[in-house]
C-alpha atoms as a PDB file:
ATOM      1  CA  UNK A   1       0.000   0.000   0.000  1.00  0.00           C
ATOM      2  CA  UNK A   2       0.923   3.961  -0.457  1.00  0.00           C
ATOM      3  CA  UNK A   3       0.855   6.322   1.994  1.00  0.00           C
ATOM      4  CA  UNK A   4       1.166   9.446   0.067  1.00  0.00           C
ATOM      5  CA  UNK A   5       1.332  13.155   1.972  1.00  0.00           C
ATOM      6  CA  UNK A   6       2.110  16.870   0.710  1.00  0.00           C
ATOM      7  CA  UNK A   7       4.594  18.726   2.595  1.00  0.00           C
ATOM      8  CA  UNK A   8       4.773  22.200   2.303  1.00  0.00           C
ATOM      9  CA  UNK A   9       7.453  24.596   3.871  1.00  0.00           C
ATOM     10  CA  UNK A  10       6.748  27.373   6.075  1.00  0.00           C
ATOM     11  CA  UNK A  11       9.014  30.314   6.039  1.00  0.00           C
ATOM     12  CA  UNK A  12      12.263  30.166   7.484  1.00  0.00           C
ATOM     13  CA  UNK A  13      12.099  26.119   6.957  1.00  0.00           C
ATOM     14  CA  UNK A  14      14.079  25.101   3.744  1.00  0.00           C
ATOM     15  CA  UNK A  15      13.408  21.882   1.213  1.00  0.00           C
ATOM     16  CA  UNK A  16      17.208  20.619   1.735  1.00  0.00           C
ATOM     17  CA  UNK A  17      16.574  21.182   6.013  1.00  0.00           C
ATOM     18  CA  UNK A  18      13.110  18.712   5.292  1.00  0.00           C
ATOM     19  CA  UNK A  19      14.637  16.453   3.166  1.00  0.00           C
ATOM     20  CA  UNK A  20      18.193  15.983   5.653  1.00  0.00           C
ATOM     21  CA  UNK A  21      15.448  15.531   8.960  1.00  0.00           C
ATOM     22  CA  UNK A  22      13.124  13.289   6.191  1.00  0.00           C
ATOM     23  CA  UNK A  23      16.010  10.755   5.160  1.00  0.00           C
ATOM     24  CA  UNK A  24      17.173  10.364   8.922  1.00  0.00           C
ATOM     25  CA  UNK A  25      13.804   9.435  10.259  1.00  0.00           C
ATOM     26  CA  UNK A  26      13.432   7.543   7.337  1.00  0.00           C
ATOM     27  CA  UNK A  27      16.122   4.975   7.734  1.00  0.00           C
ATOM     28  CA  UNK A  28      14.927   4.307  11.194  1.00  0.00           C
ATOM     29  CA  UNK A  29      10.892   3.675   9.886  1.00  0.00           C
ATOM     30  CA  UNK A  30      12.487   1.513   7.417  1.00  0.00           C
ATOM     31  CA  UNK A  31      13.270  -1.061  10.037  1.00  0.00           C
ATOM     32  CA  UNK A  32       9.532  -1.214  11.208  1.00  0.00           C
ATOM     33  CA  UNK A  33       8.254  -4.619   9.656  1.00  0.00           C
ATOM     34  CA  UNK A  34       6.308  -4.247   6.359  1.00  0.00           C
ATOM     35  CA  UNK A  35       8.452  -0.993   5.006  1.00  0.00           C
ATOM     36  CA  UNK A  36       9.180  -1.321   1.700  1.00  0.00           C
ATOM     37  CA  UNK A  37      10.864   1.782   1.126  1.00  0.00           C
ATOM     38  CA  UNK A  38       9.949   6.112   0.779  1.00  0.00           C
ATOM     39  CA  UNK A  39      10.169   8.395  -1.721  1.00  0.00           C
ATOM     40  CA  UNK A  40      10.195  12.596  -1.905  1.00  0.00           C
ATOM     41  CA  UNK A  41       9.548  14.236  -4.924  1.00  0.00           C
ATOM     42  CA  UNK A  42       9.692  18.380  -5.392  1.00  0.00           C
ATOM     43  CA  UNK A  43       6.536  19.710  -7.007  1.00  0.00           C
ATOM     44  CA  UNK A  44       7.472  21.252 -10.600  1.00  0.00           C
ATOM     45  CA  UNK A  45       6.848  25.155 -10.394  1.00  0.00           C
ATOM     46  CA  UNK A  46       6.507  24.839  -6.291  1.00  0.00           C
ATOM     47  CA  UNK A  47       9.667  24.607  -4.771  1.00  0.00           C
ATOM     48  CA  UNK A  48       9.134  24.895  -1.615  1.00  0.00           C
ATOM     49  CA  UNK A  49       6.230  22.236  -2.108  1.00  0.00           C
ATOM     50  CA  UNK A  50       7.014  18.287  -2.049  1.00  0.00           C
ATOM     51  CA  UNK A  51       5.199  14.809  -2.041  1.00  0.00           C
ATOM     52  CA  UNK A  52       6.500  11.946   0.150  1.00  0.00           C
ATOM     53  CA  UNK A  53       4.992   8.488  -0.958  1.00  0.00           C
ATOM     54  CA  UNK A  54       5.567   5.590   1.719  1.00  0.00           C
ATOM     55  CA  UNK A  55       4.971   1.998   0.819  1.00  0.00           C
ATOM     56  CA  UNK A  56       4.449  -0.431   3.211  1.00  0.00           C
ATOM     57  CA  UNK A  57       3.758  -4.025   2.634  1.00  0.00           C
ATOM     58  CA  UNK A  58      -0.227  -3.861   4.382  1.00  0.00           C
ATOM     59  CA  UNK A  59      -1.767  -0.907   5.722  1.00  0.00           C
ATOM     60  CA  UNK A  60      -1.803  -3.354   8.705  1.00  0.00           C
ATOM     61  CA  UNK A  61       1.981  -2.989   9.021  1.00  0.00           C
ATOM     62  CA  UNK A  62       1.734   0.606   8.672  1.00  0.00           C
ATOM     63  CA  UNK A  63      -1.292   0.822  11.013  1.00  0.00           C
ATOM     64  CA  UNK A  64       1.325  -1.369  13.957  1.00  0.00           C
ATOM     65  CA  UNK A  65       4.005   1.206  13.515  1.00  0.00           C
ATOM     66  CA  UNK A  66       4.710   3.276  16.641  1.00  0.00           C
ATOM     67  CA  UNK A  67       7.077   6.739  15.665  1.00  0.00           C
ATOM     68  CA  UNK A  68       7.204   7.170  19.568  1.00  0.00           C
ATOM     69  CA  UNK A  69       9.022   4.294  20.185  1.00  0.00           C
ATOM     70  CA  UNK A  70      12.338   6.243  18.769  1.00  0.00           C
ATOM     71  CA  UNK A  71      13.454   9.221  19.916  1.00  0.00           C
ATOM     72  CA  UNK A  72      14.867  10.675  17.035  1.00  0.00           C
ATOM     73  CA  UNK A  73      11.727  10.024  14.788  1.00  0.00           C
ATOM     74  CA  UNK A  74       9.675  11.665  17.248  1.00  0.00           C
ATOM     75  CA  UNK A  75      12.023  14.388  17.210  1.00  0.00           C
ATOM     76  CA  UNK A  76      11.953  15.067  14.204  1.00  0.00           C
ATOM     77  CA  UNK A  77       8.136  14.765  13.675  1.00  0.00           C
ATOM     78  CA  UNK A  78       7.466  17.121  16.228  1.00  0.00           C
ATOM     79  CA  UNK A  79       9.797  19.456  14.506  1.00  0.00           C
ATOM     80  CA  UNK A  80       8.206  19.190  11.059  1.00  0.00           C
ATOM     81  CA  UNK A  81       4.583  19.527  12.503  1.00  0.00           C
ATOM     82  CA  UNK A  82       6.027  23.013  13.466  1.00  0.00           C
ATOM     83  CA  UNK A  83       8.284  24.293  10.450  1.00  0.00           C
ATOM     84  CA  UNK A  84       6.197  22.726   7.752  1.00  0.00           C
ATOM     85  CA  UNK A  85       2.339  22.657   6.548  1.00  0.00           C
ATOM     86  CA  UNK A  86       1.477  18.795   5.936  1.00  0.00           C
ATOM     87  CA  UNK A  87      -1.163  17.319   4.435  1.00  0.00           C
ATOM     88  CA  UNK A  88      -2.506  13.925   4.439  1.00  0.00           C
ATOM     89  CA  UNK A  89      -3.738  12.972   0.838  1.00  0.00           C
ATOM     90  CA  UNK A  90      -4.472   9.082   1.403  1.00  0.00           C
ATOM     91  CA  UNK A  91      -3.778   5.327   1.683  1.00  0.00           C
ATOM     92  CA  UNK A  92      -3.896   3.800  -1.906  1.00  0.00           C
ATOM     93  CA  UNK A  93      -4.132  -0.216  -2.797  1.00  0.00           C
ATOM     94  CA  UNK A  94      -0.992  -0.866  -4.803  1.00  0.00           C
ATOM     95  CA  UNK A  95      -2.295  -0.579  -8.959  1.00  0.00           C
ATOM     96  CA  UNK A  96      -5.129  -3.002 -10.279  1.00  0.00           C
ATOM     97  CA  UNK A  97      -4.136  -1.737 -13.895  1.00  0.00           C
ATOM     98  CA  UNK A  98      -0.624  -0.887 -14.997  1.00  0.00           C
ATOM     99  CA  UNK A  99       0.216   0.476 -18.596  1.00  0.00           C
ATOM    100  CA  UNK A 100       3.925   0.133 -18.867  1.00  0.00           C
ATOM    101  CA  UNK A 101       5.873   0.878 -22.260  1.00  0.00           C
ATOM    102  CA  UNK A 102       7.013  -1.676 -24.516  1.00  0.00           C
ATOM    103  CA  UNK A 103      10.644  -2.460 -24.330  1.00  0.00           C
ATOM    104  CA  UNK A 104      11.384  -2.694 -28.081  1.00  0.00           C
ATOM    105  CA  UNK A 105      15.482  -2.880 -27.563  1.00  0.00           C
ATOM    106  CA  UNK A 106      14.731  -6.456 -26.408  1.00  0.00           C
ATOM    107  CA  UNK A 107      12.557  -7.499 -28.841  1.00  0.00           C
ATOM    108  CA  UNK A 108      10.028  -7.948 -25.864  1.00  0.00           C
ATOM    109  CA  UNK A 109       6.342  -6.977 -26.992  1.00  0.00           C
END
């Protein structure tokens, strides 16, 4: 499953300060059982504006996992509920339908 969130900066708070805090506490989550990895993308024409997508194996597993149980992780949350505007946009199913390109350099159709 996704978790998938919008994060954007308040003043004083940069992208590169998020993404430094973002990475640490994200190395520790990734030892939780059923994390399967994060990713932060910058919004085109919005710097200051990015989307974090977290997949986790079952929304159970993501449901079990406890931030407070580190220190650092809670640290940091805390820190980005106050220097940053974040917003929630869902839990997603992982796809049902997938269009992918053909790979025509290995003859694969």
């Amino acid at each position: 499953m996704k978790f998938i969130f919008e994060v954007r900066m308040k003043p004083g708070y940069t992208v590169e300060q998020y993404a430094a805090a973002w990475i640490e506490a994200s190395e520790i989550i990734q030892r939780t059982p059923g994390a399967q990895g994060t990713y932060l993308h910058r919004k085109i024409g919005e710097p200051d504006t990015l989307l974090a997508i977290a997949t986790w194996e079952s929304k159970a597993h993501r449901d079990a996992k406890d931030d407070r149980r580190d220190a650092t992780v809670k640290a940091i949350l805390e820190k980005h509920a106050r220097t940053c505007e974040i917003t929630v946009i869902g839990e997603y199913e992982e796809p049902e339908w997938v269009v992918l390109p053909k790979d025509d350099s290995a003859g694969i159709r």
